[in-house]
PDB file of N, CA and C in Angstrom:
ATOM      1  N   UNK A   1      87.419 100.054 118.041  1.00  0.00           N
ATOM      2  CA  UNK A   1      88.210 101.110 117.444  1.00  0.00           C
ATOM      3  C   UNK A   1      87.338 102.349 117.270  1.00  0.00           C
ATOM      4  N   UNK A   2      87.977 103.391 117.628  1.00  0.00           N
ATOM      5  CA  UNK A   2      87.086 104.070 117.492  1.00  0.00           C
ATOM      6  C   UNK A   2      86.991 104.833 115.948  1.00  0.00           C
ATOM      7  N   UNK A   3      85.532 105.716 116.102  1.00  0.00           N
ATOM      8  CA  UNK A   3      85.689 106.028 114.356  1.00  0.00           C
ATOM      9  C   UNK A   3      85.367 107.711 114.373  1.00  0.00           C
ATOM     10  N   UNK A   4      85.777 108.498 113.760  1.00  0.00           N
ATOM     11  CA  UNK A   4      85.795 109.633 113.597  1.00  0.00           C
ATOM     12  C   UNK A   4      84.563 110.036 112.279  1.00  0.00           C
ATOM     13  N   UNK A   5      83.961 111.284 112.339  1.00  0.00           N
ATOM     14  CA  UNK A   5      83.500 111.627 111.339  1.00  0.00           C
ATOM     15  C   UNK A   5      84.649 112.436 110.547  1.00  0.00           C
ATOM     16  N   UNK A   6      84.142 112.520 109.609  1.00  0.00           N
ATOM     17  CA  UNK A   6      85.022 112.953 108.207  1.00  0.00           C
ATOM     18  C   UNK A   6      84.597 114.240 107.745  1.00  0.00           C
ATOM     19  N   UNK A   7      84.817 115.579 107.786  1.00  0.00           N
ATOM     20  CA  UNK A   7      84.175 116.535 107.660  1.00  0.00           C
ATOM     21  C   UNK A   7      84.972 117.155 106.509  1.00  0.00           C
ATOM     22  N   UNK A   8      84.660 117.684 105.244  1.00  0.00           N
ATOM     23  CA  UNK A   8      85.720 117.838 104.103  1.00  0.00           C
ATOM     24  C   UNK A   8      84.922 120.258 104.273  1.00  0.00           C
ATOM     25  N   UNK A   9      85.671 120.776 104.610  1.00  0.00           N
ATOM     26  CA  UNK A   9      85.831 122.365 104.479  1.00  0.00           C
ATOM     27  C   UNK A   9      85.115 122.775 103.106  1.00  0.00           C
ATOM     28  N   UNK A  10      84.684 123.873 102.641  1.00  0.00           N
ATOM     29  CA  UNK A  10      84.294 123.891 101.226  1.00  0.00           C
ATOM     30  C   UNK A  10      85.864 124.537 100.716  1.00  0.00           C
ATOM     31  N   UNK A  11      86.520 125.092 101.311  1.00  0.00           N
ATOM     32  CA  UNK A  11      88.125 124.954 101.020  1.00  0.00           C
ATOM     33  C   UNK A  11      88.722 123.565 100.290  1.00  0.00           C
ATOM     34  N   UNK A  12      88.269 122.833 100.918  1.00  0.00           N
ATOM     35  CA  UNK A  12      89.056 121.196 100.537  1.00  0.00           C
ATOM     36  C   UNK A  12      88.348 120.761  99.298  1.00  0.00           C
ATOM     37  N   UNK A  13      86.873 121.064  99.230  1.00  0.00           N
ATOM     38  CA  UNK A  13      85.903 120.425  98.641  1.00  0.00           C
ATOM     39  C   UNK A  13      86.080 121.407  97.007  1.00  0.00           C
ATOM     40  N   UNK A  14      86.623 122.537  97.136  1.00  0.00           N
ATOM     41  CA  UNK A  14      86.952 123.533  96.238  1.00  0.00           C
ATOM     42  C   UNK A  14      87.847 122.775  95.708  1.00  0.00           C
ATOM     43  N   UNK A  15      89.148 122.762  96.444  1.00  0.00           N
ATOM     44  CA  UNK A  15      90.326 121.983  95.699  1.00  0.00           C
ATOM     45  C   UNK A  15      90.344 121.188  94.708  1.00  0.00           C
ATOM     46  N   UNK A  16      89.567 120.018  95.465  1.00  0.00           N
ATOM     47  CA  UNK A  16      89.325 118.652  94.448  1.00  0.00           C
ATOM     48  C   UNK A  16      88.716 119.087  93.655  1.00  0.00           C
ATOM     49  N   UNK A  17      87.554 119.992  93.625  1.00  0.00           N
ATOM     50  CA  UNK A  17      86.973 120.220  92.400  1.00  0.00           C
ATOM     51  C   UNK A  17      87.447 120.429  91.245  1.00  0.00           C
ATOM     52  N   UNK A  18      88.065 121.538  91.587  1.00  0.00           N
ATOM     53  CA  UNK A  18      89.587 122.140  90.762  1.00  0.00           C
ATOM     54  C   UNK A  18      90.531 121.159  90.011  1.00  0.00           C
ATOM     55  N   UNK A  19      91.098 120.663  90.391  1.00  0.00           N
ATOM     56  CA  UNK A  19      91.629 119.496  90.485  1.00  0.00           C
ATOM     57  C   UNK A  19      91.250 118.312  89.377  1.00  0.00           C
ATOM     58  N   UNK A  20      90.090 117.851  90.103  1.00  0.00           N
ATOM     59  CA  UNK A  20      89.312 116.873  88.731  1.00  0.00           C
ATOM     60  C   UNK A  20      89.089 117.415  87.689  1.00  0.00           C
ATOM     61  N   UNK A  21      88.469 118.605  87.605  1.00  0.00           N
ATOM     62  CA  UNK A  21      88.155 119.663  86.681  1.00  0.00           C
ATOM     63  C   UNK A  21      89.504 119.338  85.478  1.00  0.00           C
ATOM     64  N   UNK A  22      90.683 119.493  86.403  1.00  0.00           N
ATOM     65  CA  UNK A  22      91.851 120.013  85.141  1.00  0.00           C
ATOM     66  C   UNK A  22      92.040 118.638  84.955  1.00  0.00           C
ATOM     67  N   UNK A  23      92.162 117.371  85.789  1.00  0.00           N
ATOM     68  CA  UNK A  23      92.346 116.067  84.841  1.00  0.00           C
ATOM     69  C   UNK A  23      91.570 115.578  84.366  1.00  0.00           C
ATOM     70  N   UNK A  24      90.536 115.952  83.954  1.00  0.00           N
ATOM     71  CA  UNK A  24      89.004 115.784  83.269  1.00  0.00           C
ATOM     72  C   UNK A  24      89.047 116.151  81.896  1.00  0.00           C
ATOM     73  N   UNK A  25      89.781 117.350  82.026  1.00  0.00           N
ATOM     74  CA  UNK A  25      90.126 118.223  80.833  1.00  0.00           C
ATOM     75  C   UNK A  25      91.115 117.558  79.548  1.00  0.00           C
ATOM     76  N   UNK A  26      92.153 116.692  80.713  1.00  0.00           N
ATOM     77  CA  UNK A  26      93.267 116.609  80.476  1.00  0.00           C
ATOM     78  C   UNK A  26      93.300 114.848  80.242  1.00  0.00           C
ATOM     79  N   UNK A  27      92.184 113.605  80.895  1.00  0.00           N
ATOM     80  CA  UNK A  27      91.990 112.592  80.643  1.00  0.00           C
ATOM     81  C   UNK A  27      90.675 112.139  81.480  1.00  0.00           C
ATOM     82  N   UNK A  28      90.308 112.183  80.866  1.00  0.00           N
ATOM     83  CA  UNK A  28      88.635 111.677  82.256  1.00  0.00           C
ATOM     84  C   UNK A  28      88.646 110.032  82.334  1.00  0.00           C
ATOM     85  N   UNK A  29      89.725 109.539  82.294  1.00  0.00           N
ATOM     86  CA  UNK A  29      89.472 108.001  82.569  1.00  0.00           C
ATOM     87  C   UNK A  29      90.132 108.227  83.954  1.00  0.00           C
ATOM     88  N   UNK A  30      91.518 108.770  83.889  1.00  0.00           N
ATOM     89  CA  UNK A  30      92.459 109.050  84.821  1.00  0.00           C
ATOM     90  C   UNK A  30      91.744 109.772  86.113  1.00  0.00           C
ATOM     91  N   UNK A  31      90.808 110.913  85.379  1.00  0.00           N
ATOM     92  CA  UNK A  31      90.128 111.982  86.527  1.00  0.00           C
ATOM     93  C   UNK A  31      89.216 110.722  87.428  1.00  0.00           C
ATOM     94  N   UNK A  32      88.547 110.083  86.657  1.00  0.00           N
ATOM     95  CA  UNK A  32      87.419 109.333  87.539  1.00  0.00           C
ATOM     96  C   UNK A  32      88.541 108.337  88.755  1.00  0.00           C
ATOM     97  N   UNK A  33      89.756 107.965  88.628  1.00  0.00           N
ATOM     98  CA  UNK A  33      90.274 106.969  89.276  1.00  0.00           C
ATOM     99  C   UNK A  33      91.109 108.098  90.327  1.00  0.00           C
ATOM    100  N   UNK A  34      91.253 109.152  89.591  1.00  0.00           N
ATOM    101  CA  UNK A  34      92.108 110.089  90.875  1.00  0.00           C
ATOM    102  C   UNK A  34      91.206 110.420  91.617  1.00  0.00           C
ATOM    103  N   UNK A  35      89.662 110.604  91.464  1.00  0.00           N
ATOM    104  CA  UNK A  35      88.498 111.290  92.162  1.00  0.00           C
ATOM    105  C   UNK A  35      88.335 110.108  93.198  1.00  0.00           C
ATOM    106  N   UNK A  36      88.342 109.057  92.374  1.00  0.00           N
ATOM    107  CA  UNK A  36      87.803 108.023  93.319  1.00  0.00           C
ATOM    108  C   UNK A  36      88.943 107.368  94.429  1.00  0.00           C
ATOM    109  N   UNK A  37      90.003 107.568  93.674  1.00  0.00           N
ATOM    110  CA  UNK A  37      91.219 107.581  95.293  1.00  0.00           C
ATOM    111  C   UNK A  37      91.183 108.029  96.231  1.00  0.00           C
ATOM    112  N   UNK A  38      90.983 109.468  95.884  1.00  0.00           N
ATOM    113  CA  UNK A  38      90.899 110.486  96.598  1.00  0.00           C
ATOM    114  C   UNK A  38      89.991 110.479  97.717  1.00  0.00           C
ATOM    115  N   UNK A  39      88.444 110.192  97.419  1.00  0.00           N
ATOM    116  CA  UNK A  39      87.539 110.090  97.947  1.00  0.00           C
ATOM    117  C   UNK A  39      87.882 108.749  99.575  1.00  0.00           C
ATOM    118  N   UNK A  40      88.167 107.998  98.580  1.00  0.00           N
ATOM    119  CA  UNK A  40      88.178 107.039  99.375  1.00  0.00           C
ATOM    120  C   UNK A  40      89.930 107.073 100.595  1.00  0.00           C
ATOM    121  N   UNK A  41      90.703 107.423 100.207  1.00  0.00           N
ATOM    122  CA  UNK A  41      91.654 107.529 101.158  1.00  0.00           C
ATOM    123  C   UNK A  41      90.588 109.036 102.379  1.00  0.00           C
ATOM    124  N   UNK A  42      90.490 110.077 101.886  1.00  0.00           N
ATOM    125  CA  UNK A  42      89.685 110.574 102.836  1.00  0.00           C
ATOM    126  C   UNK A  42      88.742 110.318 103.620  1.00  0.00           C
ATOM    127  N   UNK A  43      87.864 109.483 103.005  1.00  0.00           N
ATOM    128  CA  UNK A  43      87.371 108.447 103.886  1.00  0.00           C
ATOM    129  C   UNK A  43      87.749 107.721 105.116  1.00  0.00           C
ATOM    130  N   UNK A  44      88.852 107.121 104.118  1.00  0.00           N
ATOM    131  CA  UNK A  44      89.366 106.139 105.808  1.00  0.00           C
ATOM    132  C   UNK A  44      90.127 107.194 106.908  1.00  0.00           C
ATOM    133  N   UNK A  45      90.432 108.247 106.744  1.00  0.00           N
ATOM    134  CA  UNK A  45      90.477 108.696 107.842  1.00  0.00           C
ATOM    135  C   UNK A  45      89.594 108.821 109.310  1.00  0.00           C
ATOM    136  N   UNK A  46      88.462 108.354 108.683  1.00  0.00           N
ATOM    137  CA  UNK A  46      87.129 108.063 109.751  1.00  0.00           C
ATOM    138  C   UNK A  46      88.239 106.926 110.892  1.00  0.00           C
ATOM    139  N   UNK A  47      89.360 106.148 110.189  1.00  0.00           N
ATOM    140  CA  UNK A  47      89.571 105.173 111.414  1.00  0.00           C
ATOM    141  C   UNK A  47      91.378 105.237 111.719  1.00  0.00           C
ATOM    142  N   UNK A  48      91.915 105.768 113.019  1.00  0.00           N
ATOM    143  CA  UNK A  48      93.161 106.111 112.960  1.00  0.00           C
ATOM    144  C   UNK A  48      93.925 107.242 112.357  1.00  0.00           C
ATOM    145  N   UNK A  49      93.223 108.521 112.105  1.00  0.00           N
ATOM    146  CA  UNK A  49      93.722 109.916 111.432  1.00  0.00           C
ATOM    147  C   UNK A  49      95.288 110.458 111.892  1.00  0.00           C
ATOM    148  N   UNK A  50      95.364 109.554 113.667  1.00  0.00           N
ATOM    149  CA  UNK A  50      96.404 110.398 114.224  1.00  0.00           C
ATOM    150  C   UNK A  50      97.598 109.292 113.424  1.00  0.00           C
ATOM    151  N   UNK A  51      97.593 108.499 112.807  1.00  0.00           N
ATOM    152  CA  UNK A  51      98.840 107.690 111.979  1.00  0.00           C
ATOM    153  C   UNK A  51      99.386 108.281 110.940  1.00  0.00           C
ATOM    154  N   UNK A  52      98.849 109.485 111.021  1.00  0.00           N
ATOM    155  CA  UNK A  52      98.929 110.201 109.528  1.00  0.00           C
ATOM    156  C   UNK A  52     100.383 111.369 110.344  1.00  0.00           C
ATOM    157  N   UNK A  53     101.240 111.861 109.846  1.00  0.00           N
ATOM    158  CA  UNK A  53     102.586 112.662 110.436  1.00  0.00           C
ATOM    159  C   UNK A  53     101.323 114.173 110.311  1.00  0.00           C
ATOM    160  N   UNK A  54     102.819 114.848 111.246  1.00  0.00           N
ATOM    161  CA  UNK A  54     102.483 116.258 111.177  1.00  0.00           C
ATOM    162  C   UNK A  54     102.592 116.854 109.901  1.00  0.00           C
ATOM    163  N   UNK A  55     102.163 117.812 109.658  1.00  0.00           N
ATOM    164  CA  UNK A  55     102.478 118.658 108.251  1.00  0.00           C
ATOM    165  C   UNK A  55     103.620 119.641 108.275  1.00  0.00           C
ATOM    166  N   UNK A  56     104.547 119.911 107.557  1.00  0.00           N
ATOM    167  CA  UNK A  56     105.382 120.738 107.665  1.00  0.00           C
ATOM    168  C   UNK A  56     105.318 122.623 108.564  1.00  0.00           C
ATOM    169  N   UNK A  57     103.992 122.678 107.809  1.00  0.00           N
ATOM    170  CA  UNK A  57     102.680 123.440 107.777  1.00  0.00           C
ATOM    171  C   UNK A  57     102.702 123.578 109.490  1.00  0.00           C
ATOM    172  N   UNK A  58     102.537 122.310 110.197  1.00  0.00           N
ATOM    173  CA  UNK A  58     101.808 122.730 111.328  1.00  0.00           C
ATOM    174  C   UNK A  58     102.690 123.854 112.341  1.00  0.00           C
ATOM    175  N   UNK A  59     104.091 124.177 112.266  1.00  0.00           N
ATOM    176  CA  UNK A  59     104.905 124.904 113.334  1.00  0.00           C
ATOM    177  C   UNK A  59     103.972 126.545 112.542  1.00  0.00           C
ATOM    178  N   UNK A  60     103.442 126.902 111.633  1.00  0.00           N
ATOM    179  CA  UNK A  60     102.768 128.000 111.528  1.00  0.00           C
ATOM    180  C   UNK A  60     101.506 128.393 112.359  1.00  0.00           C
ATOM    181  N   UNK A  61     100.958 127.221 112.631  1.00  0.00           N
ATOM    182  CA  UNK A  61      99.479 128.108 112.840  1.00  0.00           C
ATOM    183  C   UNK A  61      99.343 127.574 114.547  1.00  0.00           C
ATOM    184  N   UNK A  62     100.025 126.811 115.037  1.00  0.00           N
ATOM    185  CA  UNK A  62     100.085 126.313 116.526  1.00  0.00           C
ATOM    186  C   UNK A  62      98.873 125.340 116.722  1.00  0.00           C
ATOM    187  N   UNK A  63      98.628 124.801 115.626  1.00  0.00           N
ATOM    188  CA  UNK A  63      97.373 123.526 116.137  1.00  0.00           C
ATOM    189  C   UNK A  63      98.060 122.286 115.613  1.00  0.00           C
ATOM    190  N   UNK A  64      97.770 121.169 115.684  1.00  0.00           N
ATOM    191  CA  UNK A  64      98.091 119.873 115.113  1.00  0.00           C
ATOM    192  C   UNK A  64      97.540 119.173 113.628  1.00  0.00           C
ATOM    193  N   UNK A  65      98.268 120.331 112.591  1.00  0.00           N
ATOM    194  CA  UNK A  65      97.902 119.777 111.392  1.00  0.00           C
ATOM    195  C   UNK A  65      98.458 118.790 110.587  1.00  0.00           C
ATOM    196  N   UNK A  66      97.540 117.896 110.085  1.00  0.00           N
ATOM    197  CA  UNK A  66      98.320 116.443 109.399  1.00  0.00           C
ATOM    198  C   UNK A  66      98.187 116.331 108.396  1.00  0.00           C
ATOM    199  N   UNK A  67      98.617 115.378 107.915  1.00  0.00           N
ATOM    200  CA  UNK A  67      98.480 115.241 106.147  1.00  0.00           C
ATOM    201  C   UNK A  67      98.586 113.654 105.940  1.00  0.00           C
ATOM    202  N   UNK A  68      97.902 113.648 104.964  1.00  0.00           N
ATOM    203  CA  UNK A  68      97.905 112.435 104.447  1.00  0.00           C
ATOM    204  C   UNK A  68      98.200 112.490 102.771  1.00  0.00           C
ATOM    205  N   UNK A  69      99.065 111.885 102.706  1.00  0.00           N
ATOM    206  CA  UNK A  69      99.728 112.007 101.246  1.00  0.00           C
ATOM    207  C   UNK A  69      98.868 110.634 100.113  1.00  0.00           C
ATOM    208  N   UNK A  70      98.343 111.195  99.486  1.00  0.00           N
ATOM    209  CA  UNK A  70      97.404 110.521  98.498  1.00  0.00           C
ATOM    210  C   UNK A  70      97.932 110.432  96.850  1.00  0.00           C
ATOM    211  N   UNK A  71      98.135 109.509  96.336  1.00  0.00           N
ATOM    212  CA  UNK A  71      98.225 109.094  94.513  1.00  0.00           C
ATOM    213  C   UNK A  71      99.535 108.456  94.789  1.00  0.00           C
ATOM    214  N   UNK A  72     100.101 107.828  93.230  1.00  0.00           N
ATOM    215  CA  UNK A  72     101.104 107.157  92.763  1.00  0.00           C
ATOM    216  C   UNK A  72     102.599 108.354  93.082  1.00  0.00           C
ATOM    217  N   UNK A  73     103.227 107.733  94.054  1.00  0.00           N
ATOM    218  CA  UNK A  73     104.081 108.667  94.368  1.00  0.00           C
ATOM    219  C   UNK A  73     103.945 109.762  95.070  1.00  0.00           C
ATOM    220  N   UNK A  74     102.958 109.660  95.891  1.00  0.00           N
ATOM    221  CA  UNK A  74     102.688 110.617  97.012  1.00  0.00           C
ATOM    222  C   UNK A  74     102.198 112.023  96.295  1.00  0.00           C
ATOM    223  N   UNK A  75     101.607 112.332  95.360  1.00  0.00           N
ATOM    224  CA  UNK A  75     101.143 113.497  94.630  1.00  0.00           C
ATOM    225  C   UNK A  75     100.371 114.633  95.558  1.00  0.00           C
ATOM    226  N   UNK A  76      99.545 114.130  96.313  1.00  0.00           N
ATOM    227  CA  UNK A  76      98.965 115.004  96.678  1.00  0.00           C
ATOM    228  C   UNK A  76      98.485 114.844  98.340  1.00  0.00           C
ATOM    229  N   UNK A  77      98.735 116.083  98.626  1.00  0.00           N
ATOM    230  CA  UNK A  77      98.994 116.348 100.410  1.00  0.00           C
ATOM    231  C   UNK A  77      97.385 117.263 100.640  1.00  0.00           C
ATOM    232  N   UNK A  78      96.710 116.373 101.571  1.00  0.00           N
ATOM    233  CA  UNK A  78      95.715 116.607 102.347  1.00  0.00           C
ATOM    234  C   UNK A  78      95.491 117.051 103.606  1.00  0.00           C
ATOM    235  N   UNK A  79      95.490 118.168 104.201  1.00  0.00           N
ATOM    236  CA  UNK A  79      95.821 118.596 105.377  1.00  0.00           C
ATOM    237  C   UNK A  79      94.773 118.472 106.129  1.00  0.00           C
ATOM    238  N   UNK A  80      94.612 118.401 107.448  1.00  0.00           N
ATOM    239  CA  UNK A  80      93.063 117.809 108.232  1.00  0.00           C
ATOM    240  C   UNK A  80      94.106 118.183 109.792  1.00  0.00           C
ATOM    241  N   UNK A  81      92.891 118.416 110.539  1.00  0.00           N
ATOM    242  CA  UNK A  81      93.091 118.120 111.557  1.00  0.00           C
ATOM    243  C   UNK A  81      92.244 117.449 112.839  1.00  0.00           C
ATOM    244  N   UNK A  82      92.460 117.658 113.958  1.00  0.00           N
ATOM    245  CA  UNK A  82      91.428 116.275 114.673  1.00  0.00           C
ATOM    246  C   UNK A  82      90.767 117.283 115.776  1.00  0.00           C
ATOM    247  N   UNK A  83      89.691 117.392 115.845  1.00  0.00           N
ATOM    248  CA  UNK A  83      88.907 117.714 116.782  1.00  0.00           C
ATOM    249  C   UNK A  83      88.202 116.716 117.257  1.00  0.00           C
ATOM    250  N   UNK A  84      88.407 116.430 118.633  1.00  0.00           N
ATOM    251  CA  UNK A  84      87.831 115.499 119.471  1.00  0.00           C
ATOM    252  C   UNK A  84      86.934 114.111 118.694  1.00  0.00           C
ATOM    253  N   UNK A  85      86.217 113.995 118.103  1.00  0.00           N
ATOM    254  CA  UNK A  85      85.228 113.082 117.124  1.00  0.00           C
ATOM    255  C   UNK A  85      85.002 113.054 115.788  1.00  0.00           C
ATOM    256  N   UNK A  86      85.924 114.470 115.268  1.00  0.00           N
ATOM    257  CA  UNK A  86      85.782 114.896 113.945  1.00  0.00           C
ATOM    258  C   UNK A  86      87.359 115.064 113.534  1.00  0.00           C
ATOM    259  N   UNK A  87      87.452 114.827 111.709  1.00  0.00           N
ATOM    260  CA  UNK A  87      88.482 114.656 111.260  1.00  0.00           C
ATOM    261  C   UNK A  87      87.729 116.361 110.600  1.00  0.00           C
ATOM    262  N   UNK A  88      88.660 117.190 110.264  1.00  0.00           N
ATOM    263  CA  UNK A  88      88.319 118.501 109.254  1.00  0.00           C
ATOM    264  C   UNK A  88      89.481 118.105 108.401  1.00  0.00           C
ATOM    265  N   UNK A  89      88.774 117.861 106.942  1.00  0.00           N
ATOM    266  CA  UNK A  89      89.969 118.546 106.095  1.00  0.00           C
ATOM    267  C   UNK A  89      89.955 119.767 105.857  1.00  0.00           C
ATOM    268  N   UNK A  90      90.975 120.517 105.948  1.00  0.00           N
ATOM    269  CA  UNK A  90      91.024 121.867 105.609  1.00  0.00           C
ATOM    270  C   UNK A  90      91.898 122.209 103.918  1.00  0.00           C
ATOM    271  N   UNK A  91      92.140 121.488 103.908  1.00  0.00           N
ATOM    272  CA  UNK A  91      92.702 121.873 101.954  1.00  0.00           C
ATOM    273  C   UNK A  91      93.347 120.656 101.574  1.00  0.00           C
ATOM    274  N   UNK A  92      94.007 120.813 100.113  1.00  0.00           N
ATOM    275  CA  UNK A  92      93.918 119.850  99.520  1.00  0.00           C
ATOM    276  C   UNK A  92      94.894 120.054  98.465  1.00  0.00           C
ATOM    277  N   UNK A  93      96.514 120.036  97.962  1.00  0.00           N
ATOM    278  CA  UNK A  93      97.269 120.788  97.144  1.00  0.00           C
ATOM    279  C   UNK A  93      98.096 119.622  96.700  1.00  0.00           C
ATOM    280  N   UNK A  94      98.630 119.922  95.149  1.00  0.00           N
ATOM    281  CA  UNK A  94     100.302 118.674  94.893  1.00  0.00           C
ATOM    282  C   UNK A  94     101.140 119.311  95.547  1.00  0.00           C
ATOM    283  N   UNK A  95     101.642 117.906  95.709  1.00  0.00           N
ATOM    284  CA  UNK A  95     102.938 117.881  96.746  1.00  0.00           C
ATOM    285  C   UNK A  95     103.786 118.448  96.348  1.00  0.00           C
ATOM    286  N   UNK A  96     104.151 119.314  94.430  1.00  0.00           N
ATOM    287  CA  UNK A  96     104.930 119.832  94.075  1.00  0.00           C
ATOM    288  C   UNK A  96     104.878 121.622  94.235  1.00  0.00           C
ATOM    289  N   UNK A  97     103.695 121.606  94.567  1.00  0.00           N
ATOM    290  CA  UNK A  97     103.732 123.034  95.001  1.00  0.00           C
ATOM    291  C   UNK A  97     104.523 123.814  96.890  1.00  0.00           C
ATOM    292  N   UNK A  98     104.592 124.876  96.810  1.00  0.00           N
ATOM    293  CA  UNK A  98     105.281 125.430  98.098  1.00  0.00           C
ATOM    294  C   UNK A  98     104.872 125.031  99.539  1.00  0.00           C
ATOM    295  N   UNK A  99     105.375 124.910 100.158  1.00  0.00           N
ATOM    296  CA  UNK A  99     104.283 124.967 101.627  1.00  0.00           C
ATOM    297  C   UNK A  99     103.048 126.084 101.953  1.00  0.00           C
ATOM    298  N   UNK A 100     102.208 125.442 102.538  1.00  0.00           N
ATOM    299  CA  UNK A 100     100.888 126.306 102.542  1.00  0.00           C
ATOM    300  C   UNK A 100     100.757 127.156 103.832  1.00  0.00           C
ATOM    301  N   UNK A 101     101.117 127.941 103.497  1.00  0.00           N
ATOM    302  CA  UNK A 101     101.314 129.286 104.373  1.00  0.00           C
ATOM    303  C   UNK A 101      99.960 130.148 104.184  1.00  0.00           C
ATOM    304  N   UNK A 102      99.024 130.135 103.823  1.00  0.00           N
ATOM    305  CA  UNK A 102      98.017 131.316 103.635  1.00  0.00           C
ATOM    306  C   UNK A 102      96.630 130.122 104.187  1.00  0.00           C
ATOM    307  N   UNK A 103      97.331 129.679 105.675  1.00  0.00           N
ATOM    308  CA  UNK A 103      96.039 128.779 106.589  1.00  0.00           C
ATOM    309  C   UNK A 103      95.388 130.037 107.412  1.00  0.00           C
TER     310      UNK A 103
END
């Protein structure tokens, strides 16, 4: 099988920061288990990335952007795309916010 590297944008890497930051604020038992989901579903994208759907997102920018929907109830949408050996995440948003138009 083959395996991809995992390359996280400082865009993406911003996000989560953000992110933990406010459920840290808000419960740091919760933050450490959302951090560590998180981490680790991005991870396995190293094996099979293309199982992941298109992003709504992708008819904007004309490349093949995907998402992988991460937490209890699909909370949060991870957008990445595949260059030949490499996975890029490029951002990182809840699923309750708008479509991401400012790629």
């Amino acid at each position: 099988m083959k395996r991809y590297r995992v390359i996280l944008t400082p865009r993406a890497a911003e996000d989560i920061r953000q992110a933990s930051h406010w459920y840290q604020e808000e419960n740091p038992v919760f933050a450490r288990q959302w951090l560590a989901a998180m981490r680790d579903a991005i991870l396995a994208l190293e094996t099979l990335p293309e199982a992941h759907p298109l992003a709504r997102e992708n008819v904007v920018i004309g490349r093949q952007v995907r998402q992988l929907l991460v937490g209890k109830g699909r909370q949060w949408r991870v957008f990445f795309i595949i260059d030949a050996d490499a996975v890029q995440v490029l951002h990182v948003r809840h699923a309750s916010r708008d479509l991401w138009l400012d790629i």
